[in-house]
PDB file of N, CA and C in Angstrom:
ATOM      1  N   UNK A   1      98.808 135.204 103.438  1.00  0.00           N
ATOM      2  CA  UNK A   1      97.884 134.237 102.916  1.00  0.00           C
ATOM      3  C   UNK A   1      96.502 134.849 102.720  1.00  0.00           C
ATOM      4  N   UNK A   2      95.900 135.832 103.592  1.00  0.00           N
ATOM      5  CA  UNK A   2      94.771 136.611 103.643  1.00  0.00           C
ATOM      6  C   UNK A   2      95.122 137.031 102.457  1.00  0.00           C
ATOM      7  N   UNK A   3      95.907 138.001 102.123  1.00  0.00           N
ATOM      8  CA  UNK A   3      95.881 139.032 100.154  1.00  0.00           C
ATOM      9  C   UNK A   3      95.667 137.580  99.346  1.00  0.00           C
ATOM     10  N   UNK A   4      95.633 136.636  99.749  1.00  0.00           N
ATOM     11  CA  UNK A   4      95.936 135.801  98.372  1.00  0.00           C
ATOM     12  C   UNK A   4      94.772 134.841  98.396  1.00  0.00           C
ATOM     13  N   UNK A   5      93.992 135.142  99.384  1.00  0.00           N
ATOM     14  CA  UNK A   5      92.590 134.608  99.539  1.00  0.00           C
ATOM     15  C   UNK A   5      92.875 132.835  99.863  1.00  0.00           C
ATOM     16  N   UNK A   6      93.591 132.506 100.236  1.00  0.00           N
ATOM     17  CA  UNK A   6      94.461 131.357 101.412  1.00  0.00           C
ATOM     18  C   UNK A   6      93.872 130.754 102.611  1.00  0.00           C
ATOM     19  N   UNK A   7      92.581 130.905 102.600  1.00  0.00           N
ATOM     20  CA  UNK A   7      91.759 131.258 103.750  1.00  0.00           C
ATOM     21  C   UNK A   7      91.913 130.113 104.946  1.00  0.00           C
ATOM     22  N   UNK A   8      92.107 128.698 104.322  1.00  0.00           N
ATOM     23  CA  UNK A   8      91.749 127.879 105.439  1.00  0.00           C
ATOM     24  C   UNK A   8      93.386 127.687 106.156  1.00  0.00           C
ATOM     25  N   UNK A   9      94.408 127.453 105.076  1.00  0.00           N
ATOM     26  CA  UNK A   9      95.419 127.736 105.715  1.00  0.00           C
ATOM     27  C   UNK A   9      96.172 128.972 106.931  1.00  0.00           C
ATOM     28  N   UNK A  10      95.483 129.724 106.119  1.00  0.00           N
ATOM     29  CA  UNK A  10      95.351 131.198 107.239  1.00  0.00           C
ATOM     30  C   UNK A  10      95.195 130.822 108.544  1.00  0.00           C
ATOM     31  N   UNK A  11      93.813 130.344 108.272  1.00  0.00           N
ATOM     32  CA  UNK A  11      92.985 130.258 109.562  1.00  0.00           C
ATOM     33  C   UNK A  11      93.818 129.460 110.596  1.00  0.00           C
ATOM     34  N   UNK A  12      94.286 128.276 110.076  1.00  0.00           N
ATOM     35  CA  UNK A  12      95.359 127.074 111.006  1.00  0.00           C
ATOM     36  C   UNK A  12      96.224 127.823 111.452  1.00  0.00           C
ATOM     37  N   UNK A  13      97.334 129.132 111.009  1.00  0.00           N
ATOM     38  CA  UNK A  13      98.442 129.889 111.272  1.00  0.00           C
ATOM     39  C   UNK A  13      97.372 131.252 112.374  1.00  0.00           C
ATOM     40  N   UNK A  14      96.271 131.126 112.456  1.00  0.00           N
ATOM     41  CA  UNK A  14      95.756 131.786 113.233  1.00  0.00           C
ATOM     42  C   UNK A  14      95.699 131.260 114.881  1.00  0.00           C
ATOM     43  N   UNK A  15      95.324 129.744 114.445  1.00  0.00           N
ATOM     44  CA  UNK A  15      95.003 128.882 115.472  1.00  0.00           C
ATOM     45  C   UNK A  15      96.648 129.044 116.344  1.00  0.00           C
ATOM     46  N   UNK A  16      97.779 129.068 115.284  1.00  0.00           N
ATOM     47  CA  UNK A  16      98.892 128.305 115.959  1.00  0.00           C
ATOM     48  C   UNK A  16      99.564 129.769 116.701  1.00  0.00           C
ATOM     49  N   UNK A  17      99.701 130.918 116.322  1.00  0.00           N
ATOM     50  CA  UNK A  17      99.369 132.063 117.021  1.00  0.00           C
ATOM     51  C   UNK A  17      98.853 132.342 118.147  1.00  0.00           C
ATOM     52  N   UNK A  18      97.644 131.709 118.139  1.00  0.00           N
ATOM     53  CA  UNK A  18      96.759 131.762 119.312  1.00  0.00           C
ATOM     54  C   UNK A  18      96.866 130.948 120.346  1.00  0.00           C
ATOM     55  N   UNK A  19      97.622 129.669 120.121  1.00  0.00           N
ATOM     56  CA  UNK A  19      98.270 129.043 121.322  1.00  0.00           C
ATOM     57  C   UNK A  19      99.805 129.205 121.803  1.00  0.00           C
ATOM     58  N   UNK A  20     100.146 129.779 120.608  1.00  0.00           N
ATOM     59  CA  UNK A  20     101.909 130.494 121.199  1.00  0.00           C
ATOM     60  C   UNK A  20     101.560 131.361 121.895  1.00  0.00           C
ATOM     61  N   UNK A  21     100.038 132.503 121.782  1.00  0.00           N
ATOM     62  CA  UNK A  21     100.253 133.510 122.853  1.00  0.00           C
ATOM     63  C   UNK A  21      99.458 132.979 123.929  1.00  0.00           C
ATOM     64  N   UNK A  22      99.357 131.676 124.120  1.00  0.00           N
ATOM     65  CA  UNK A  22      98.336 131.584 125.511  1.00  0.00           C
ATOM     66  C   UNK A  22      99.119 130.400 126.199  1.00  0.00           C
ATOM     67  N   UNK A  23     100.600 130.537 125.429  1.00  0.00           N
ATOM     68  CA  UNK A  23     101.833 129.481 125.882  1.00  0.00           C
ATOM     69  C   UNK A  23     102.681 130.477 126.604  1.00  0.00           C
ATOM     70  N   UNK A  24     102.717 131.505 126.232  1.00  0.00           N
ATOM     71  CA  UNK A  24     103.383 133.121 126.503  1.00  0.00           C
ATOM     72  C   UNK A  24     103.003 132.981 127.521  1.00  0.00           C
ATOM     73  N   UNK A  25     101.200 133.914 127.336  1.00  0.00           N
ATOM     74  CA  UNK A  25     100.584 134.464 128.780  1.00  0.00           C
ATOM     75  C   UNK A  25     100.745 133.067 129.931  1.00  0.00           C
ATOM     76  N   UNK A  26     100.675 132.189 129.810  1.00  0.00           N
ATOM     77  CA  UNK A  26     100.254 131.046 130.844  1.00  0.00           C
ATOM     78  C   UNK A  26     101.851 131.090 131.325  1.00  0.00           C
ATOM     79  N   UNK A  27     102.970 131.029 130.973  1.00  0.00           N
ATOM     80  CA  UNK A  27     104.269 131.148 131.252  1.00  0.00           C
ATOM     81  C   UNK A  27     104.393 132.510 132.317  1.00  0.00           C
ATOM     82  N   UNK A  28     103.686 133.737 131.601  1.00  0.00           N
ATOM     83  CA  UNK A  28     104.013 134.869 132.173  1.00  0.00           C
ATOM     84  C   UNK A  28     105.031 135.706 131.783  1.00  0.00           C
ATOM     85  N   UNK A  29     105.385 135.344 130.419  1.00  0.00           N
ATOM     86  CA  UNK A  29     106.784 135.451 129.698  1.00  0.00           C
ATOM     87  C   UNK A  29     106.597 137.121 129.028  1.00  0.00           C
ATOM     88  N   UNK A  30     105.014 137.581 129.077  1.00  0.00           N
ATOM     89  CA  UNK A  30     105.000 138.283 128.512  1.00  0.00           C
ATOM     90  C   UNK A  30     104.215 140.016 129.455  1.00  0.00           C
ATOM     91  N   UNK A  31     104.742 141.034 129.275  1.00  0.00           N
ATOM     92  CA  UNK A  31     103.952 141.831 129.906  1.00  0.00           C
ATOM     93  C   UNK A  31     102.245 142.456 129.527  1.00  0.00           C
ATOM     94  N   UNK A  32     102.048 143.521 130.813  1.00  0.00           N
ATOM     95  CA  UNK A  32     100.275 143.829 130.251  1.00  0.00           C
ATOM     96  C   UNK A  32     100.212 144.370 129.397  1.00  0.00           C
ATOM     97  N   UNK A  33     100.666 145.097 128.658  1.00  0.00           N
ATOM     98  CA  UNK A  33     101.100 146.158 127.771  1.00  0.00           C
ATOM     99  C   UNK A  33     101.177 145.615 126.233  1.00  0.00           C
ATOM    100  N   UNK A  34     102.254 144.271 126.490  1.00  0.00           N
ATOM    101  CA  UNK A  34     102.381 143.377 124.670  1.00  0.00           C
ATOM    102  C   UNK A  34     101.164 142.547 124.864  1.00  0.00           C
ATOM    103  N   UNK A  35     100.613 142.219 126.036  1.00  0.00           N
ATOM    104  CA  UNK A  35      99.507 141.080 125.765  1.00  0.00           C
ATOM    105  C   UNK A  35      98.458 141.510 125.216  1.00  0.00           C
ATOM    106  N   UNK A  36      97.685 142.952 125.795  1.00  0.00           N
ATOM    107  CA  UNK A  36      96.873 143.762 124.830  1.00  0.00           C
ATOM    108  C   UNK A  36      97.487 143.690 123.038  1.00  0.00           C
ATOM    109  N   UNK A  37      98.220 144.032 123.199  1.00  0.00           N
ATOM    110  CA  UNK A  37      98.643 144.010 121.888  1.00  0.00           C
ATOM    111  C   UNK A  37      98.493 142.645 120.762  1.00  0.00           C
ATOM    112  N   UNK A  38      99.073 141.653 121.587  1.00  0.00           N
ATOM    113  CA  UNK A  38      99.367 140.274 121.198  1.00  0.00           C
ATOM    114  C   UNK A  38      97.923 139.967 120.854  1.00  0.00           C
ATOM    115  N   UNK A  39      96.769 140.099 121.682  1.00  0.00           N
ATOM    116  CA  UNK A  39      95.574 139.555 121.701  1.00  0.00           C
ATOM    117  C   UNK A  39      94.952 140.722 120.373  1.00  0.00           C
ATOM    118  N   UNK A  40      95.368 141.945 120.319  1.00  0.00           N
ATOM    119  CA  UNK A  40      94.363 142.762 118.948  1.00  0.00           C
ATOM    120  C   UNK A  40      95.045 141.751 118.021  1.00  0.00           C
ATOM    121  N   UNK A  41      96.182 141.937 117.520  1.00  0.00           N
ATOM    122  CA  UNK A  41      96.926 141.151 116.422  1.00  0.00           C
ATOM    123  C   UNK A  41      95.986 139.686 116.478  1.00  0.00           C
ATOM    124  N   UNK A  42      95.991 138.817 117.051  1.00  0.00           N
ATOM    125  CA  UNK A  42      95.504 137.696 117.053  1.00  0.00           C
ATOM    126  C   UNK A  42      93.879 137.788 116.773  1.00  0.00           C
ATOM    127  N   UNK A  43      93.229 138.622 117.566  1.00  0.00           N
ATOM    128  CA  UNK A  43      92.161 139.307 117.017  1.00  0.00           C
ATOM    129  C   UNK A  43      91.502 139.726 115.454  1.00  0.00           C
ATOM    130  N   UNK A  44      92.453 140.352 115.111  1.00  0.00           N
ATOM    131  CA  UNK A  44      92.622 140.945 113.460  1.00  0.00           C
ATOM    132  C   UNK A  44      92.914 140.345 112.519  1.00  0.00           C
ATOM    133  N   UNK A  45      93.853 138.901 112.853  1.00  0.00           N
ATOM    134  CA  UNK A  45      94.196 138.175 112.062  1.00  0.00           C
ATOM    135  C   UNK A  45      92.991 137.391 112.126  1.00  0.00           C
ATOM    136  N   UNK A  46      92.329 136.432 113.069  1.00  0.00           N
ATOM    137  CA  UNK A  46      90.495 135.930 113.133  1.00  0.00           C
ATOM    138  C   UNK A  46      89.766 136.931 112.200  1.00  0.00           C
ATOM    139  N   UNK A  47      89.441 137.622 112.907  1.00  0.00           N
ATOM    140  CA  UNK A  47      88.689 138.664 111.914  1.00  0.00           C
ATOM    141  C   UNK A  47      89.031 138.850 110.307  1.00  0.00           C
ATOM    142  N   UNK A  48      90.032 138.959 109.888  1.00  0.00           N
ATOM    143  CA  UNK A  48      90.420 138.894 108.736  1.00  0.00           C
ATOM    144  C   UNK A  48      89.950 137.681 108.037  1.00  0.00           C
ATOM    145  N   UNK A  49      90.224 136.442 108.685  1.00  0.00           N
ATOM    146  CA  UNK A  49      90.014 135.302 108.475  1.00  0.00           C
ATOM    147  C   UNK A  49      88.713 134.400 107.939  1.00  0.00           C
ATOM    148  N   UNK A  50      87.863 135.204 108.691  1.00  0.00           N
ATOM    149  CA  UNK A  50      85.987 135.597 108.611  1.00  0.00           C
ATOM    150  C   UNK A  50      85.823 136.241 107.652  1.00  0.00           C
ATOM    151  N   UNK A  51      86.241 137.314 107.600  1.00  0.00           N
ATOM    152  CA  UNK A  51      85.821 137.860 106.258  1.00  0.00           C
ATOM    153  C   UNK A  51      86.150 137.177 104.814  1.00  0.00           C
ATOM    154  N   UNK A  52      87.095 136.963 104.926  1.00  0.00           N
ATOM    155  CA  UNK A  52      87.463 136.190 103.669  1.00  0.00           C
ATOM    156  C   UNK A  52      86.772 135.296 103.470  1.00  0.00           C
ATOM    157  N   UNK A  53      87.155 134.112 104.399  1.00  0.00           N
ATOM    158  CA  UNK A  53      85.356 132.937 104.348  1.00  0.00           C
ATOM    159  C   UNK A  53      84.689 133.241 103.687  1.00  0.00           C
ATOM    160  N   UNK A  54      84.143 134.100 104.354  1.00  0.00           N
ATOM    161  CA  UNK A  54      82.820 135.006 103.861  1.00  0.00           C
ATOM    162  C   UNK A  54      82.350 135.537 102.519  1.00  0.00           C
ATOM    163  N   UNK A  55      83.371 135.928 102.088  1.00  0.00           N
ATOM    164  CA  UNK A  55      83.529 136.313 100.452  1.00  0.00           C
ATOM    165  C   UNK A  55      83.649 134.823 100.002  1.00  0.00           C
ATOM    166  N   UNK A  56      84.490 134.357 100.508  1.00  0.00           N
ATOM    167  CA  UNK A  56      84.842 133.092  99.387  1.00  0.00           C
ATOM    168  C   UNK A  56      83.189 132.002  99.677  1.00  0.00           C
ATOM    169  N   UNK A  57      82.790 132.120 100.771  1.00  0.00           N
ATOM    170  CA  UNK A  57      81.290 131.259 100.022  1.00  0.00           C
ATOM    171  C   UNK A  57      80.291 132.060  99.619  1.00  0.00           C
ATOM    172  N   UNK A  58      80.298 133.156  99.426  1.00  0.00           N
ATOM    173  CA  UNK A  58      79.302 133.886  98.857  1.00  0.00           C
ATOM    174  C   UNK A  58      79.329 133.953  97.577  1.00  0.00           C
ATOM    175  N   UNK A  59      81.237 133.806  97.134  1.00  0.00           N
ATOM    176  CA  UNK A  59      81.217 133.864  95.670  1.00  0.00           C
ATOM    177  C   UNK A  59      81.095 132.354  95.089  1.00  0.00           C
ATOM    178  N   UNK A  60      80.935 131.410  95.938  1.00  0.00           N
ATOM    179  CA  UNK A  60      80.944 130.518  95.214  1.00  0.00           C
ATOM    180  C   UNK A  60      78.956 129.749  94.918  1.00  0.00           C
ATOM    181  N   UNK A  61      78.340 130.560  95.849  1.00  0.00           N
ATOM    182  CA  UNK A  61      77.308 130.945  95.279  1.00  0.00           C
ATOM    183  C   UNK A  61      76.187 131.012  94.377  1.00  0.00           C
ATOM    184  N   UNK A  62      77.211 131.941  93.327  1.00  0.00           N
ATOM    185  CA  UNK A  62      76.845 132.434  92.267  1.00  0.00           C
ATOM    186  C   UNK A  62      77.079 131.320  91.187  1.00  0.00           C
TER     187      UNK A  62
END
């Protein structure tokens, strides 16, 4: 959805990510090792998410 500039929908599939992995960690279902991991991914996908925003009201702007 990010390549396709999808942004707010993104963002909701970010949100729902972000409580499957804090449904994980709170379970304990998951080790230290994937949770680092789990949390950059979830990380990168936010971040991604911002940026796009970002472009998309800047271009609308103009």
């Amino acid at each position: 959805m990010l390549h396709a500039d999808i942004v707010i929908p993104a963002y909701d599939y970010v949100l729902k990510c972000s409580h499957a992995f804090n449904m994980l960690d709170a379970r304990k279902s998951i080790g230290v090792a994937q949770r680092t991991r789990y949390i950059g991914r979830v990380r990168g996908l936010a971040k991604g998410c911002a940026e796009s925003y970002l472009r998309l009201i800047e271009g609308s702007d103009n």
